[in-house]
Protein backbone atom coordinates (compact mmCIF):
# COMPACT_ATOMS: atom_id res chain seq x y z
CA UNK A 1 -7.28 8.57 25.01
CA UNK A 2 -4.62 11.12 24.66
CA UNK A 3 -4.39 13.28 21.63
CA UNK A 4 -1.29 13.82 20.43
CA UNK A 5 0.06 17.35 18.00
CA UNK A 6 0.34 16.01 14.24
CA UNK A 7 4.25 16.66 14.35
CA UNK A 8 4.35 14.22 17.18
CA UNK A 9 2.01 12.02 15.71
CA UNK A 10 4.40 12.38 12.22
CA UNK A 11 7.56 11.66 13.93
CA UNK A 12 6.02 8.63 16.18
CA UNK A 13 4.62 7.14 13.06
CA UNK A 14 8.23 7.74 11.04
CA UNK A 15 10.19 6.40 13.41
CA UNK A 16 7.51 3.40 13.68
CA UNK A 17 8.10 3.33 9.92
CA UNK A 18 11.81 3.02 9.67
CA UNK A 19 12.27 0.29 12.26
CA UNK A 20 9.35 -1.78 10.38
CA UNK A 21 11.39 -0.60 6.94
CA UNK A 22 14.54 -1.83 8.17
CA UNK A 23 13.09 -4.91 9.16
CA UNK A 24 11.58 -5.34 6.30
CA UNK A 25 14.35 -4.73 4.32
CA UNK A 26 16.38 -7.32 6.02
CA UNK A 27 13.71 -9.58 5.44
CA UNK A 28 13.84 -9.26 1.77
CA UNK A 29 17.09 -9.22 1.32
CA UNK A 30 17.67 -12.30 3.03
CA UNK A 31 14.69 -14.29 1.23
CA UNK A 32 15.94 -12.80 -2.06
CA UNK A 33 19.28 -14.68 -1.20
CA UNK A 34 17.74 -17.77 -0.15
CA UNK A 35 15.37 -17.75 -3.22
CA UNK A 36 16.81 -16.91 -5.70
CA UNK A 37 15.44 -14.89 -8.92
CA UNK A 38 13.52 -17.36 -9.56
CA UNK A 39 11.36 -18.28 -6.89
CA UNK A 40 11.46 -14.18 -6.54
CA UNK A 41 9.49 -14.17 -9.55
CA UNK A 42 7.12 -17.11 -7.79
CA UNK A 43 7.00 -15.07 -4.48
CA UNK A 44 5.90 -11.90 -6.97
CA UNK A 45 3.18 -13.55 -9.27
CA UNK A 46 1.24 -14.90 -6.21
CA UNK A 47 1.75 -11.60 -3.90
CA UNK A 48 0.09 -9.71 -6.61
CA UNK A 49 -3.27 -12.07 -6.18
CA UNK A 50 -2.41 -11.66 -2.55
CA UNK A 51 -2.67 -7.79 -2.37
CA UNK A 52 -6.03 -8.22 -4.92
CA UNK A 53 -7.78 -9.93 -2.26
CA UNK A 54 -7.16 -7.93 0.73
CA UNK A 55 -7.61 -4.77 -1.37
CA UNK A 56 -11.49 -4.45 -0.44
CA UNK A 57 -10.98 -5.97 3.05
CA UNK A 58 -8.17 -2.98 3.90
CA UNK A 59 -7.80 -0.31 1.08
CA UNK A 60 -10.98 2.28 1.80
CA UNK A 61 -11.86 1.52 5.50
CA UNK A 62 -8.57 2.78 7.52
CA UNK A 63 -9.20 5.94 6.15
CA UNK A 64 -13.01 6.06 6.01
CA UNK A 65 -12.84 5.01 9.87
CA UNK A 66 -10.11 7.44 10.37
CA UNK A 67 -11.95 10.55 8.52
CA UNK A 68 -15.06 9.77 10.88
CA UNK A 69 -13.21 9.21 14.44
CA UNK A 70 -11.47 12.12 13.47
CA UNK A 71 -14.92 14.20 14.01
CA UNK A 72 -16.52 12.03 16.01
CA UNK A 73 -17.16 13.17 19.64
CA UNK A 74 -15.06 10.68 22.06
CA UNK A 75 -17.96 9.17 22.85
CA UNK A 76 -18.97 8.24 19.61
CA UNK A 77 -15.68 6.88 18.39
CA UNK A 78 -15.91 3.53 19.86
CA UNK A 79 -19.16 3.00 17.38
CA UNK A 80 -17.56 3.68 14.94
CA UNK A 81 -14.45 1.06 15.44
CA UNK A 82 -17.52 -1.28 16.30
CA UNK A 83 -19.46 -0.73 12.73
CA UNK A 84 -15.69 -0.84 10.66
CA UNK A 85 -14.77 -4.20 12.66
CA UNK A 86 -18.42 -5.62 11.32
CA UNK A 87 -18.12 -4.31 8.00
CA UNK A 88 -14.08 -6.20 7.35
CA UNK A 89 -15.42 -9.13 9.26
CA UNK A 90 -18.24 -9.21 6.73
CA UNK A 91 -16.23 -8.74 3.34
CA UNK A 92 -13.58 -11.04 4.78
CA UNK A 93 -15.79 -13.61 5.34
CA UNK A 94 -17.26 -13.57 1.85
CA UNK A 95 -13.65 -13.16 0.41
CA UNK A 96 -11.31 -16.11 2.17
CA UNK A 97 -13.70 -18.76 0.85
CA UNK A 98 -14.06 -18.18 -2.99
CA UNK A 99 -10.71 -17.42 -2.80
CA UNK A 100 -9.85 -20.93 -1.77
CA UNK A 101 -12.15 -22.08 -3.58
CA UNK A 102 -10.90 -20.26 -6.79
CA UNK A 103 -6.96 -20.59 -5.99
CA UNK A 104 -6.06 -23.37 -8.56
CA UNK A 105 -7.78 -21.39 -11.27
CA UNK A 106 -5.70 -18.26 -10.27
CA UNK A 107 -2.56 -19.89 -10.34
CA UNK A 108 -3.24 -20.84 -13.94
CA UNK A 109 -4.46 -17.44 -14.71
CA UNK A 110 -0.93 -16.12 -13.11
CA UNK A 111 0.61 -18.47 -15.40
CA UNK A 112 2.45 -20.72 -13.11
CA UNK A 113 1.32 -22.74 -11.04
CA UNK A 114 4.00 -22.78 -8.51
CA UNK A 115 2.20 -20.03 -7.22
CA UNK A 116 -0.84 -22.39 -5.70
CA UNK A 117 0.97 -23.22 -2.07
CA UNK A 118 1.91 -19.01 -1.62
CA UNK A 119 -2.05 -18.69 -2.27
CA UNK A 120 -3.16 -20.93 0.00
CA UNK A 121 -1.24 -19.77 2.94
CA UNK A 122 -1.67 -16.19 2.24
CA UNK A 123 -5.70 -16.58 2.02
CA UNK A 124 -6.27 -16.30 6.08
CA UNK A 125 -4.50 -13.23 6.52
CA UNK A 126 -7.45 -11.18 4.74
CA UNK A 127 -9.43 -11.36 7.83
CA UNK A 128 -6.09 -9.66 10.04
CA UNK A 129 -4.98 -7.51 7.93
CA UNK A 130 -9.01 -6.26 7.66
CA UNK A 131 -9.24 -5.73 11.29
CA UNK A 132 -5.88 -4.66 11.94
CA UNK A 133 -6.70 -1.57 9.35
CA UNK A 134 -9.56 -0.45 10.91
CA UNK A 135 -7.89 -0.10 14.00
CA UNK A 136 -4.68 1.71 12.68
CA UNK A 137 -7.86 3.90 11.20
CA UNK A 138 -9.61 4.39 14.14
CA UNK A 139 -6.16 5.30 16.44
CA UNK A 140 -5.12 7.65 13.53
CA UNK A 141 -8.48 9.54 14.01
CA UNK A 142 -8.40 9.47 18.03
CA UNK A 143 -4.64 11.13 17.44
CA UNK A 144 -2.90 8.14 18.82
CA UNK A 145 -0.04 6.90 16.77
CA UNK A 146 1.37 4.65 19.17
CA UNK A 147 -0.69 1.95 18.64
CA UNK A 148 -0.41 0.97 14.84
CA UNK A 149 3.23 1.59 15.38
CA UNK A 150 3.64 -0.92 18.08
CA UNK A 151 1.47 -3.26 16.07
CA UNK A 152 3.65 -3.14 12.93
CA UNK A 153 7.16 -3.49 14.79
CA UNK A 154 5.33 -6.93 16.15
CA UNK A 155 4.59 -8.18 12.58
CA UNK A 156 7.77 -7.71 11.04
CA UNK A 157 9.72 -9.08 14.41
CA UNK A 158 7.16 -12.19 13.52
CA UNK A 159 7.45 -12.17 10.15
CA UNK A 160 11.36 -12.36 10.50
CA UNK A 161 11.67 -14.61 12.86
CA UNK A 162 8.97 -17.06 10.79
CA UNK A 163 11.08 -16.60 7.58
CA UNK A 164 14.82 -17.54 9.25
CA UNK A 165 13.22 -20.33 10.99
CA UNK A 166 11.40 -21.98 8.37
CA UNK A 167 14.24 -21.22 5.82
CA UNK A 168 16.64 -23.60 8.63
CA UNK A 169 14.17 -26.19 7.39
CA UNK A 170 15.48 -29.50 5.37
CA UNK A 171 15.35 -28.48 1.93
CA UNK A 172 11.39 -27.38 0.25
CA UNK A 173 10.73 -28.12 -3.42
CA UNK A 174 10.67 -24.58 -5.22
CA UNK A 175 7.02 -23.54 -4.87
CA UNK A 176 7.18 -24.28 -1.30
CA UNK A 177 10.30 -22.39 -0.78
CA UNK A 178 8.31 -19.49 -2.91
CA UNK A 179 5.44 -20.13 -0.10
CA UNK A 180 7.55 -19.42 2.91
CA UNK A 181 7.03 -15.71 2.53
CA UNK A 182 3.50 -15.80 2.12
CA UNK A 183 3.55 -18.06 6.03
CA UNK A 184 5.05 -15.48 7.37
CA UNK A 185 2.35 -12.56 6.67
CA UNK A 186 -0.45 -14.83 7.62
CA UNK A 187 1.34 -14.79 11.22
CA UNK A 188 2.92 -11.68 11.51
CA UNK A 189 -0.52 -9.83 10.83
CA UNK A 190 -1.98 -12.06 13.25
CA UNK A 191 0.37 -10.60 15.88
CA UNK A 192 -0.52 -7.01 14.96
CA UNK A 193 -4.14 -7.59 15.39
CA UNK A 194 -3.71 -8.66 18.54
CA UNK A 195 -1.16 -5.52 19.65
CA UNK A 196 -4.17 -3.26 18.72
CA UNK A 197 -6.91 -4.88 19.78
CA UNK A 198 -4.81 -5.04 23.87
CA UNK A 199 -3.94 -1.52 22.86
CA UNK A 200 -7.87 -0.17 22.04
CA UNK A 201 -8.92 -1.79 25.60
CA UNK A 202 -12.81 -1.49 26.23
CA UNK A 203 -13.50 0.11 22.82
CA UNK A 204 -12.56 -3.05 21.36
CA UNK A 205 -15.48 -4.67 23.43
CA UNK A 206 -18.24 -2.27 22.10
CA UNK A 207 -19.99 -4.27 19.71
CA UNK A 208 -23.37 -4.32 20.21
CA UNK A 209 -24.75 -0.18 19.68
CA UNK A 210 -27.68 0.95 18.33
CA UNK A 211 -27.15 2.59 14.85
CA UNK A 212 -24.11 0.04 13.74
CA UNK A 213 -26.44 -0.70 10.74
CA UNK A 214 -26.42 3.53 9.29
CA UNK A 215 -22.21 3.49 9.99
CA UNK A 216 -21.47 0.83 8.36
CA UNK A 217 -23.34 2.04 5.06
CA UNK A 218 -21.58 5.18 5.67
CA UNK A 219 -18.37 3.60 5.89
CA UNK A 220 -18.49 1.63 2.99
CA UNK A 221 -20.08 4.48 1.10
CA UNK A 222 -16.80 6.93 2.00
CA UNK A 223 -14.81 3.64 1.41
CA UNK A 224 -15.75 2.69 -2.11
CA UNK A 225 -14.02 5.03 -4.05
CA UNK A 226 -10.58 4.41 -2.39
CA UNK A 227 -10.96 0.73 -2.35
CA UNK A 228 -11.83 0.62 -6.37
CA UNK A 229 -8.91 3.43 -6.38
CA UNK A 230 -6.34 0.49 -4.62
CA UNK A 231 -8.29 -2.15 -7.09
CA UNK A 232 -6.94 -0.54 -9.93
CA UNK A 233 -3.28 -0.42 -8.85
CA UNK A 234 -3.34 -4.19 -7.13
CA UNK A 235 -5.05 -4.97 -10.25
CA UNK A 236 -2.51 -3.16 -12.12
CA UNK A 237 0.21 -5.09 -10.62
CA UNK A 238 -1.80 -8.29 -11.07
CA UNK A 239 -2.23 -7.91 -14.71
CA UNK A 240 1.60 -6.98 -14.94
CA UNK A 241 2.65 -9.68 -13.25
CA UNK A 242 1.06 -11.66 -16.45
CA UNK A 243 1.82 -9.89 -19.21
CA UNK A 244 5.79 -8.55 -18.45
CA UNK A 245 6.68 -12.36 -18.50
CA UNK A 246 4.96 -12.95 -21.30
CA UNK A 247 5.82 -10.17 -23.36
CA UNK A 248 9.57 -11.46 -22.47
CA UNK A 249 8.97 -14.53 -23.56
CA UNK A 250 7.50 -12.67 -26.68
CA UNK A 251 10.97 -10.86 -27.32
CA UNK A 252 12.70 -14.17 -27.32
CA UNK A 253 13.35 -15.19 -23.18
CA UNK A 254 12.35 -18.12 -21.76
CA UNK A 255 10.14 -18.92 -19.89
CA UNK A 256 12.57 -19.16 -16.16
CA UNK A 257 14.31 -16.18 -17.45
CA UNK A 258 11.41 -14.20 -18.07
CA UNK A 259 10.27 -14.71 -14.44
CA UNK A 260 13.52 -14.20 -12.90
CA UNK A 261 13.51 -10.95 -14.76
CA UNK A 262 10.40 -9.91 -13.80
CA UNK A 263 11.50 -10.85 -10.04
CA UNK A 264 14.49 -8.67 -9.85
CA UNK A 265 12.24 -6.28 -10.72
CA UNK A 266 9.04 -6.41 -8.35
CA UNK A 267 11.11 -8.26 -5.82
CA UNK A 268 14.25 -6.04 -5.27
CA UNK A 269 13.74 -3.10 -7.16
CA UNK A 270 10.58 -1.79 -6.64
CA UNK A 271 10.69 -2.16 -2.85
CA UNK A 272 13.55 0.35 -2.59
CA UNK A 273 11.74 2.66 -4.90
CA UNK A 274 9.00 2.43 -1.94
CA UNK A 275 12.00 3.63 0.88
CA UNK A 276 11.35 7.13 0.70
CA UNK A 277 7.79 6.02 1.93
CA UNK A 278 9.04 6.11 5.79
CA UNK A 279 8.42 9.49 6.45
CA UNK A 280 5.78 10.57 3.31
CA UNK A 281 3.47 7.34 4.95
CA UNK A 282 3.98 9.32 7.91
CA UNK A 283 2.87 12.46 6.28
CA UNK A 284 0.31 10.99 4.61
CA UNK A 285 -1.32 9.14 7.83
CA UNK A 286 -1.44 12.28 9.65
CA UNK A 287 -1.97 14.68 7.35
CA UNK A 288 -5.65 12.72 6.19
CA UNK A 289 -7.24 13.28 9.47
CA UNK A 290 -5.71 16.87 9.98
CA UNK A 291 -6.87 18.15 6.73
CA UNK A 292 -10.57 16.24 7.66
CA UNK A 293 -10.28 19.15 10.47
CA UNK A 294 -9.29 22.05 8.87
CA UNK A 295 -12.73 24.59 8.48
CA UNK A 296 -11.08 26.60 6.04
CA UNK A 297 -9.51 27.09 2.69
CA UNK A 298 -6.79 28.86 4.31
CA UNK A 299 -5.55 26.28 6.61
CA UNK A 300 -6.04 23.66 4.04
CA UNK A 301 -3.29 25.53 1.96
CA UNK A 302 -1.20 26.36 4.72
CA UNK A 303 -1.24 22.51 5.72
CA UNK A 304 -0.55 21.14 2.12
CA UNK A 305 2.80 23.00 1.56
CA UNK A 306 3.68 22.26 4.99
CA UNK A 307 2.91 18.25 4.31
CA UNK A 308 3.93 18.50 0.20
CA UNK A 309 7.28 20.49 0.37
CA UNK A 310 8.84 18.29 2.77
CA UNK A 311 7.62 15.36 1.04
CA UNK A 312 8.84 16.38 -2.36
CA UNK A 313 12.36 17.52 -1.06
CA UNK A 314 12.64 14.33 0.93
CA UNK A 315 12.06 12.06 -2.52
CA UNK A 316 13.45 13.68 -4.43
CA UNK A 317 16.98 13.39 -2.29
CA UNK A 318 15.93 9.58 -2.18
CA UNK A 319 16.22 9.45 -5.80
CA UNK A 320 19.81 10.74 -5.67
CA UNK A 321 20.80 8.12 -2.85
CA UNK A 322 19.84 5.38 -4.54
CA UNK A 323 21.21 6.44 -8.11
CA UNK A 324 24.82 6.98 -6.22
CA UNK A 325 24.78 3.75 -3.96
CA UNK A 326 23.06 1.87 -6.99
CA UNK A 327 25.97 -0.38 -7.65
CA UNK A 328 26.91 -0.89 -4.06
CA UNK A 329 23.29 -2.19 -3.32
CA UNK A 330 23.52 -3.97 -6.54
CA UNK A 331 26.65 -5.99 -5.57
CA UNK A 332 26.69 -5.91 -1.71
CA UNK A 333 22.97 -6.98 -1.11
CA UNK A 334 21.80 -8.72 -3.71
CA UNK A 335 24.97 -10.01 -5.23
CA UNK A 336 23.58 -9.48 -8.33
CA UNK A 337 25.73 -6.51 -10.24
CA UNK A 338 23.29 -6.10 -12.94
CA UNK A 339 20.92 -4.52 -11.16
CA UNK A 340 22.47 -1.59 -10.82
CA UNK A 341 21.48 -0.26 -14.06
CA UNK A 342 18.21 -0.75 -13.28
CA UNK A 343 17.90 0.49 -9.90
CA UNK A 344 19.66 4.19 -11.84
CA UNK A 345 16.67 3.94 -14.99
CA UNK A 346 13.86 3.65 -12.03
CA UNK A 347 15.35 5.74 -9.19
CA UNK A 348 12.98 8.76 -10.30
CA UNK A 349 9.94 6.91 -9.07
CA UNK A 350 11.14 7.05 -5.37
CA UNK A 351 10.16 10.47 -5.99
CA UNK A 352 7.51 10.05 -7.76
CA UNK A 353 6.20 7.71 -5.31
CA UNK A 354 7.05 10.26 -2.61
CA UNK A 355 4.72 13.23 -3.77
CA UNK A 356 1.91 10.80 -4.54
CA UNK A 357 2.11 9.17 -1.29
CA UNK A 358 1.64 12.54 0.60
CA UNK A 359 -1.19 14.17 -1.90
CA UNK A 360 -3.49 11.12 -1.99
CA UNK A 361 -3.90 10.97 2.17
CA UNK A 362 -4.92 14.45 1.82
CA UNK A 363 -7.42 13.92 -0.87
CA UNK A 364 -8.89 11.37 1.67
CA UNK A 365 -8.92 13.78 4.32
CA UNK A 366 -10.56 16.07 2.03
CA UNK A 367 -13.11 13.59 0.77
CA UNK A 368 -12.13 13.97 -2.69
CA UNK A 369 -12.05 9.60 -3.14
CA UNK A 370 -13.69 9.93 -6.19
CA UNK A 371 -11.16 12.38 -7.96
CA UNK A 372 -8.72 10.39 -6.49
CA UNK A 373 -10.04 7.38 -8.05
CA UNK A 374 -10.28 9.12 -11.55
CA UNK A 375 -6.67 9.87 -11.37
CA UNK A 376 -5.18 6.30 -10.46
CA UNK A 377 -7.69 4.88 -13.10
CA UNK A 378 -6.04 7.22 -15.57
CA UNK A 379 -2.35 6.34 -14.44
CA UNK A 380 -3.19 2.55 -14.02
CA UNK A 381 -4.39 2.70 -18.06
CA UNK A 382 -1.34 4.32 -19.02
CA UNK A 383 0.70 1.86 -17.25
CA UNK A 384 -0.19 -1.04 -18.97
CA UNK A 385 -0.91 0.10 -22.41
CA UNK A 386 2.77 1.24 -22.38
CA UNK A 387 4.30 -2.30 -20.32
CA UNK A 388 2.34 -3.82 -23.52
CA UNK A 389 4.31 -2.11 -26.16
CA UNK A 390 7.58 -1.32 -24.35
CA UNK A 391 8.58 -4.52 -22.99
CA UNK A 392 9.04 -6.44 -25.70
CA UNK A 393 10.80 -3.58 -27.50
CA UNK A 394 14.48 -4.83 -28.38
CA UNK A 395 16.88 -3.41 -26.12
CA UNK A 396 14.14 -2.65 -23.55
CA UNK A 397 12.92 -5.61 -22.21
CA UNK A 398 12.39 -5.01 -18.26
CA UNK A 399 13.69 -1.87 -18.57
CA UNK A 400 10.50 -1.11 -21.06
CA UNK A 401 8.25 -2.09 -17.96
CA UNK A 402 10.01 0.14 -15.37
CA UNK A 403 9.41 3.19 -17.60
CA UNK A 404 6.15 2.13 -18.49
CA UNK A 405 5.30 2.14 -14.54
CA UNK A 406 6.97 5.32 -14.09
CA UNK A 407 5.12 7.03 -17.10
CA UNK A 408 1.85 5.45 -15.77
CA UNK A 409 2.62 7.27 -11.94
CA UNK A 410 3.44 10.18 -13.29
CA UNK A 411 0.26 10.77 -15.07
CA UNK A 412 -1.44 9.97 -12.27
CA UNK A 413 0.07 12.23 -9.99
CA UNK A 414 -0.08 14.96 -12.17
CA UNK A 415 -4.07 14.59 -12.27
CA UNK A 416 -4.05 14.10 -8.47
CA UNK A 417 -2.45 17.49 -7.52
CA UNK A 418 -4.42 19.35 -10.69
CA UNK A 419 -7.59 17.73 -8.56
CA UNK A 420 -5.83 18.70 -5.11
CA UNK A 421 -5.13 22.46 -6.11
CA UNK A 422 -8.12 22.93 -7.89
CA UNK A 423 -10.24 22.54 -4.68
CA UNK A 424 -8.05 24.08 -2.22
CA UNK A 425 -7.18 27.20 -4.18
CA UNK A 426 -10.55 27.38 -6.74
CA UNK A 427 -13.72 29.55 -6.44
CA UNK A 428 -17.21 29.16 -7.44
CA UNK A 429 -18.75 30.96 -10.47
CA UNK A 430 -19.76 33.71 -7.45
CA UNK A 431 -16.12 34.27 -6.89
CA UNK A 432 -16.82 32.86 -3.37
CA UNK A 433 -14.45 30.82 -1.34
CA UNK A 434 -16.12 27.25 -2.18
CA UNK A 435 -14.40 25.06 0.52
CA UNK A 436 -17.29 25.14 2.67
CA UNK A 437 -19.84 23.83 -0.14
CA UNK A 438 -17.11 21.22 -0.81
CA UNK A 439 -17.24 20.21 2.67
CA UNK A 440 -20.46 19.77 3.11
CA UNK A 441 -21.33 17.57 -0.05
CA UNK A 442 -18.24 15.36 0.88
CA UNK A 443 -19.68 14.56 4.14
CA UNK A 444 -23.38 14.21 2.53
């Protein structure tokens, strides 16, 4: 397999990333119009059960698989795609059933339950989007970033395509207008997965190897504290999905207004808070496996201003963009003018987003998980102890919840990088240069 230079493997992946942005972007905008706030709100409650349930199937093991191919001789690497293929198969397989099994209970939990039909057709996609991330993993470690690229441009196209067809339909009831969406992913992952496994040729074939049993407990193990680390913020989002609306309701909305609120929020606003992510997912995918490579402290410095620099400057003029063309996006796209306000409050979480993005894939690559995990715990706690008592606040209402997820993300971040420069710059109590102790017990 040919090895390509991180620059080239950043640029592949951020051009990758912009077509699959635009795409997406079109996408939403276009089911946004169609649905209305509404059924936004519908789309939002059961996407946040949605991302939940894939969480352990995809969060830990694209980079756990992509930390270990990244070291791995060539020969070994096809083992190692092997055991993570086994080990998603495995926690799919336990996790698609109860979840069906479970769905009408979680639509009552979510508190509407419109939101059974979206749950129900986004349950098979657990299994794709599981397989699909160890491969992305695995082609990220091997240096190869034109195979998870490739893979994503055929989702969205699919995805697309699926929505504008099924939306030419004669005319759904509201939850299964809400459910169209949720179609769509089920089939567009299904047409990645297949783009990677054509792309990985005869390594996708090596299943049977001795010592699949030892990788796959050492995948989960370097796993786990990612995956609970994405738990907390799908969970985060989960849980705020419940309580904004009903802390709404609390400051006097009702019910259909508190979930169209809550929709122009998660469903238009947020995403374009997540733009900037384009070329800082680019960063961060590469810059995992290249810090997993870097011997010493020196070079781990050297590469986290060259990866966190770039990524800071390049939010940080995001956040300006969107606070200038915040009414025109308000008004042109969405048709909806009073969004513009609140696209201006939450603009500083592209940002945000941005720096957070870019330092977390190289606590990965540094095997930091844990600290990692400490700091989004820390941020997800602040987030919802402060949605709690700000959105219900007179004269905050959804605004209360934007700041309340920008106070929680910037809490977090702030631990991440204390974490992140404490470990690249510290010493031990010997004054000695501790990176290579560090190493070691990380890959222990």
């Amino acid at each position: 397999m040919k090895v390509q230079s991180m620059k080239r493997q950043a640029l592949i992946t951020a051009m990758g990333s912009a077509l699959v942005r635009g795409m997406g972007f079109v996408m939403r905008l276009t089911v946004s119009r169609m649905l209305g706030p509404e059924a936004m709100g519908i789309m939002e409650l059961s996407s946040s059960a949605h991302m939940l349930l894939v969480t352990p199937a995809a969060s830990g093991l694209p980079g756990a698989v992509s930390r270990l191919s990244a070291r791995a001789k060539e020969e070994d690497r096809s083992s190692i795609l092997a055991a993570g293929r086994q080990l998603a198969g495995m926690m799919s397989g336990l996790l698609i059933p109860v979840f069906l099994l479970f769905s009408p209970w979680i639509a009552r939990l979510l508190g509407d339950v419109r939101t059974l039909p979206s749950l129900w057709l986004m349950a098979p996609s657990v299994l794709f989007i599981g397989l699909s991330s160890v491969y992305d993993g695995y082609f990220y470690g091997c240096g190869n970033a034109w195979a998870p690229m490739l893979s994503e441009l055929g989702e969205q196209v699919i995805r697309l395509l699926t929505v504008l067809v099924l939306f030419l339909l004669p005319a759904l009831s509201l939850p299964w207008r809400a459910a169209v969406p949720a179609l769509s992913t089920t089939m567009g992952e299904g047409m990645g997965l297949m783009v990677v496994m054509l792309m990985a040729g005869g390594a996708a074939k090596a299943v049977q190897r001795p010592g699949l049993s030892v990788l796959r407990r050492r995948l989960f193990r370097l796993s786990l504290p990612l995956m609970l680390s994405r738990l907390s913020h799908t969970g985060l989002r989960a849980l705020c999905g419940v309580i904004i609306p009903l802390r709404l309701m609390a400051a006097g909305l009702m019910q259909s207004e508190a979930v169209s609120r809550m929709g122009m929020m998660n469903g238009m606003v947020m995403p374009l808070m997540f733009l900037p992510g384009l070329v800082t997912g680019a960063l961060a995918t590469v810059g995992g496996p290249a810090m997993a490579k870097c011997k010493r402290k020196g070079q781990q410095r050297r590469l986290i201003l060259r990866l966190l620099l770039p990524g800071a400057a390049w939010g940080a003029a995001c956040s300006g963009i969107l606070y200038l063309a915040a009414p025109l996006i308000a008004w042109k796209f969405y048709r909806l003018p009073e969004l513009a306000g609140l696209i201006r409050a939450l603009c500083p979480m592209a940002a945000l987003l941005s720096i957070q993005q870019v330092a977390g894939g190289m606590m990965t690559g540094l095997g930091l998980q844990k600290k990692a995990l400490g700091a989004s715990l820390l941020g997800a706690a602040a987030t919802l102890l402060c949605t709690w008592l700000w959105t219900a606040r007179p004269g905050l209402h959804i605004y209360g919840a934007g700041y309340a997820a920008m106070a929680g993300h910037g809490l977090g971040l702030t631990a991440t990088l204390i974490y992140l420069i404490s470990h690249t710059w510290g010493r031990d109590a010997a004054g000695n240069d501790c990176t290579q102790y560090s190493q070691a017990k990380a890959a222990s």
